[in-house]
Every structure is written in structure tokens, then in C-alpha cells.
C-alpha atoms as a PDB file:
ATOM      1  CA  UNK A   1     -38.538  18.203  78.711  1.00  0.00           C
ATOM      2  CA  UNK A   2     -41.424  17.646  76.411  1.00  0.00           C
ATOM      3  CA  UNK A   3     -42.394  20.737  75.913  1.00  0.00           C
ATOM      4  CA  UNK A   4     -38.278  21.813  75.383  1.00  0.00           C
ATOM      5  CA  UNK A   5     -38.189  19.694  72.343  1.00  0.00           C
ATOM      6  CA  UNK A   6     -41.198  20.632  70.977  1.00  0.00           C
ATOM      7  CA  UNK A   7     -40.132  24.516  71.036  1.00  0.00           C
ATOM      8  CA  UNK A   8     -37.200  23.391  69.869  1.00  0.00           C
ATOM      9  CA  UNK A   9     -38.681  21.473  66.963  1.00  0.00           C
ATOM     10  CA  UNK A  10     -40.806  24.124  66.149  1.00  0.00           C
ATOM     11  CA  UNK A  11     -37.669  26.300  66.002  1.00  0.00           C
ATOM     12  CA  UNK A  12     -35.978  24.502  63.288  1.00  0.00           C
ATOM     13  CA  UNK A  13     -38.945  24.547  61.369  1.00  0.00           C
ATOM     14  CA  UNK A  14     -39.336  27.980  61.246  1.00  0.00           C
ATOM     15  CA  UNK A  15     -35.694  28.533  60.229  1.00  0.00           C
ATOM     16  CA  UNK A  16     -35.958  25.907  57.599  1.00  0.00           C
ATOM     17  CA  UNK A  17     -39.487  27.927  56.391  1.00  0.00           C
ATOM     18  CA  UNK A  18     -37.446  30.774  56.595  1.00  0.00           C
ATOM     19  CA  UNK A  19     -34.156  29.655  54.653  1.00  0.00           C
ATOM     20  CA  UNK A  20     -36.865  28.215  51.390  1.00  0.00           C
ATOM     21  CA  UNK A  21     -38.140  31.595  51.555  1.00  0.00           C
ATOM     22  CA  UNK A  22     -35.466  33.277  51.193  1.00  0.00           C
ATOM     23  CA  UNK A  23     -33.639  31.048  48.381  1.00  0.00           C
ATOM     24  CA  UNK A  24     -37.108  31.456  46.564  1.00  0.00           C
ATOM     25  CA  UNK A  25     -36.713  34.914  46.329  1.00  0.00           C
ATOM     26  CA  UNK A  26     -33.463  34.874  45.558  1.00  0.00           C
ATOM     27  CA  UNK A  27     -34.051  32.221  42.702  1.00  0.00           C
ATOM     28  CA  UNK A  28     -34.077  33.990  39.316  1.00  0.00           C
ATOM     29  CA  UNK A  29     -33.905  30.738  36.948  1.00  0.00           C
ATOM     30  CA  UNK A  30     -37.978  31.475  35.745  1.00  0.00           C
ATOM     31  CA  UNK A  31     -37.693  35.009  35.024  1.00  0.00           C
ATOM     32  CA  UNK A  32     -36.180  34.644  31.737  1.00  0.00           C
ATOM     33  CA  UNK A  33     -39.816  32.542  30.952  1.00  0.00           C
ATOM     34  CA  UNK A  34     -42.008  35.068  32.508  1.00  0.00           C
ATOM     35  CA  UNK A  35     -40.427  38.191  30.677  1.00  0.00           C
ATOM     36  CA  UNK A  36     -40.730  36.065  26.981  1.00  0.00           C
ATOM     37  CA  UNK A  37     -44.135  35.256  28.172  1.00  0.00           C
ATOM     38  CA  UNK A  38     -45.107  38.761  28.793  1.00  0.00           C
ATOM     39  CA  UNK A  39     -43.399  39.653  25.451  1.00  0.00           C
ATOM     40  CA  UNK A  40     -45.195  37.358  23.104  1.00  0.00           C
ATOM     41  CA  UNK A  41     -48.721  38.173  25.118  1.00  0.00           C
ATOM     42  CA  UNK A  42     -48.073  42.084  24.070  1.00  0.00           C
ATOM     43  CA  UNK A  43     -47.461  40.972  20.275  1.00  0.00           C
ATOM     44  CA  UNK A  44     -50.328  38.821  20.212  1.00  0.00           C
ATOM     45  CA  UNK A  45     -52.506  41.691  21.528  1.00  0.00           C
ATOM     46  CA  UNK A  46     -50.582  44.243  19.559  1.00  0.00           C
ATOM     47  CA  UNK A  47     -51.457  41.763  16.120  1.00  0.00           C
ATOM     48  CA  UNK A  48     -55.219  41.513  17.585  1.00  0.00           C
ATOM     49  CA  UNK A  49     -55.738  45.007  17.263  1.00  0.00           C
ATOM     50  CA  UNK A  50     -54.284  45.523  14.204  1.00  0.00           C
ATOM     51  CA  UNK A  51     -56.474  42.680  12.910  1.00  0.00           C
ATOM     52  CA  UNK A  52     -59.669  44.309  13.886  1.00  0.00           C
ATOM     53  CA  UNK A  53     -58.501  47.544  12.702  1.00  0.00           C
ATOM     54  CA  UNK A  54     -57.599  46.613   8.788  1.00  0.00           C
ATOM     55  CA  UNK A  55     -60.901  44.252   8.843  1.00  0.00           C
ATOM     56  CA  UNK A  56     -62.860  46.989   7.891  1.00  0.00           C
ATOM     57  CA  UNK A  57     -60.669  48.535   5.222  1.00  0.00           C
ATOM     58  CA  UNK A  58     -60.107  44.785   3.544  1.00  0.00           C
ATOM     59  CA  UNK A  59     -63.951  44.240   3.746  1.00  0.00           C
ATOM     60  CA  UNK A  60     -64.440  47.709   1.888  1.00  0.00           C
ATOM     61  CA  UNK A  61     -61.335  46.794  -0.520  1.00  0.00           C
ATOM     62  CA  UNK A  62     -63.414  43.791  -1.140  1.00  0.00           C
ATOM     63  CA  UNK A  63     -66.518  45.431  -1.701  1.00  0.00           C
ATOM     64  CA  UNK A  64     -65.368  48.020  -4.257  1.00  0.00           C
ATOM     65  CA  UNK A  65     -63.306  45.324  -6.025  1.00  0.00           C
ATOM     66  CA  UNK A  66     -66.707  43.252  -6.241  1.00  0.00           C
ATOM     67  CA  UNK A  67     -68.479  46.643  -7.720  1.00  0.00           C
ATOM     68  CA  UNK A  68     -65.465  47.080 -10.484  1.00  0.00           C
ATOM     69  CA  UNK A  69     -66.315  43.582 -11.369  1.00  0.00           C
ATOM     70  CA  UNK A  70     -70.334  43.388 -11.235  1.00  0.00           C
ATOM     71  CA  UNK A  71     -69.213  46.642 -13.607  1.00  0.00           C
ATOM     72  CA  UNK A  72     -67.322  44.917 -15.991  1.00  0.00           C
ATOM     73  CA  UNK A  73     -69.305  41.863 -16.765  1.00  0.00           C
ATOM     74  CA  UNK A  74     -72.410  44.546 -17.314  1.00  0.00           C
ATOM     75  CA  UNK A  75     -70.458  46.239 -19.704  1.00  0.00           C
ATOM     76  CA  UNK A  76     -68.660  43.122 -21.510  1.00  0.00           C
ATOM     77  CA  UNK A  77     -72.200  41.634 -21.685  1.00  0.00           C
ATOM     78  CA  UNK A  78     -73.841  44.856 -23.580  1.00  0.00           C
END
């Protein structure tokens, strides 16, 4: 008789494990969060890269823009 209601118990147990499992993969109420997640990650790498791209070209803007105006105090003080 023991051993009845212990299979038994063991039973609901696994249908009650099984029933959660299924309602979890039915449950769609954190996708919304996941897919805005995944959207802001890919702008956040997509600005990244850009980032590191353009450093170089406003470094060199910088340096040129530095030359015009070593340049022009040279010339204003001659």
C-alpha cells in the first residue's frame, strides 16, 4: 500500500513538472524584453564601430586644423 502511494505521488509530480513546462513554453509575456534587448545591443555595437571608425579621421581633422593654426600664428608673427 506503501509503495501504491508513493508511485502514485510520484505520478502527480511528474504531471505537475510536466503541466509548468508546458505553460513555460507557452508563456510569451518576456519576449517583448528580450527582442528590445537584442535591438538596443545591435545599436550599441553598430554606434561602437562607427566610433572607432571616424576616430581616426577626427584625430587627422584635428591634426591638420592644428597645422593651419601653428601656420597662421607663424605668419601673423613675421
Amino acid at each position: 500500500v506503501a509503495q501504491a502511494a508513493l508511485d502514485n505521488a510520484h505520478q502527480q509530480e511528474d504531471h505537475k513538472v510536466m503541466a509548468m513546462s508546458i505553460q513555460f513554453l507557452r508563456d510569451d509575456r518576456g519576449q517583448d524584453l528580450i527582442e528590445y534587448t537584442l535591438l538596443l545591443a545591435f545599436v550599441a555595437l553598430a554606434s561602437a564601430s562607427l566610433f572607432i571608425g571616424a576616430g581616426g579621421s577626427v584625430n587627422q581633422i584635428w591634426s591638420i586644423a592644428n597645422s593651419h593654426l601653428t601656420m597662421a600664428e607663424s605668419a601673423a608673427n613675421s
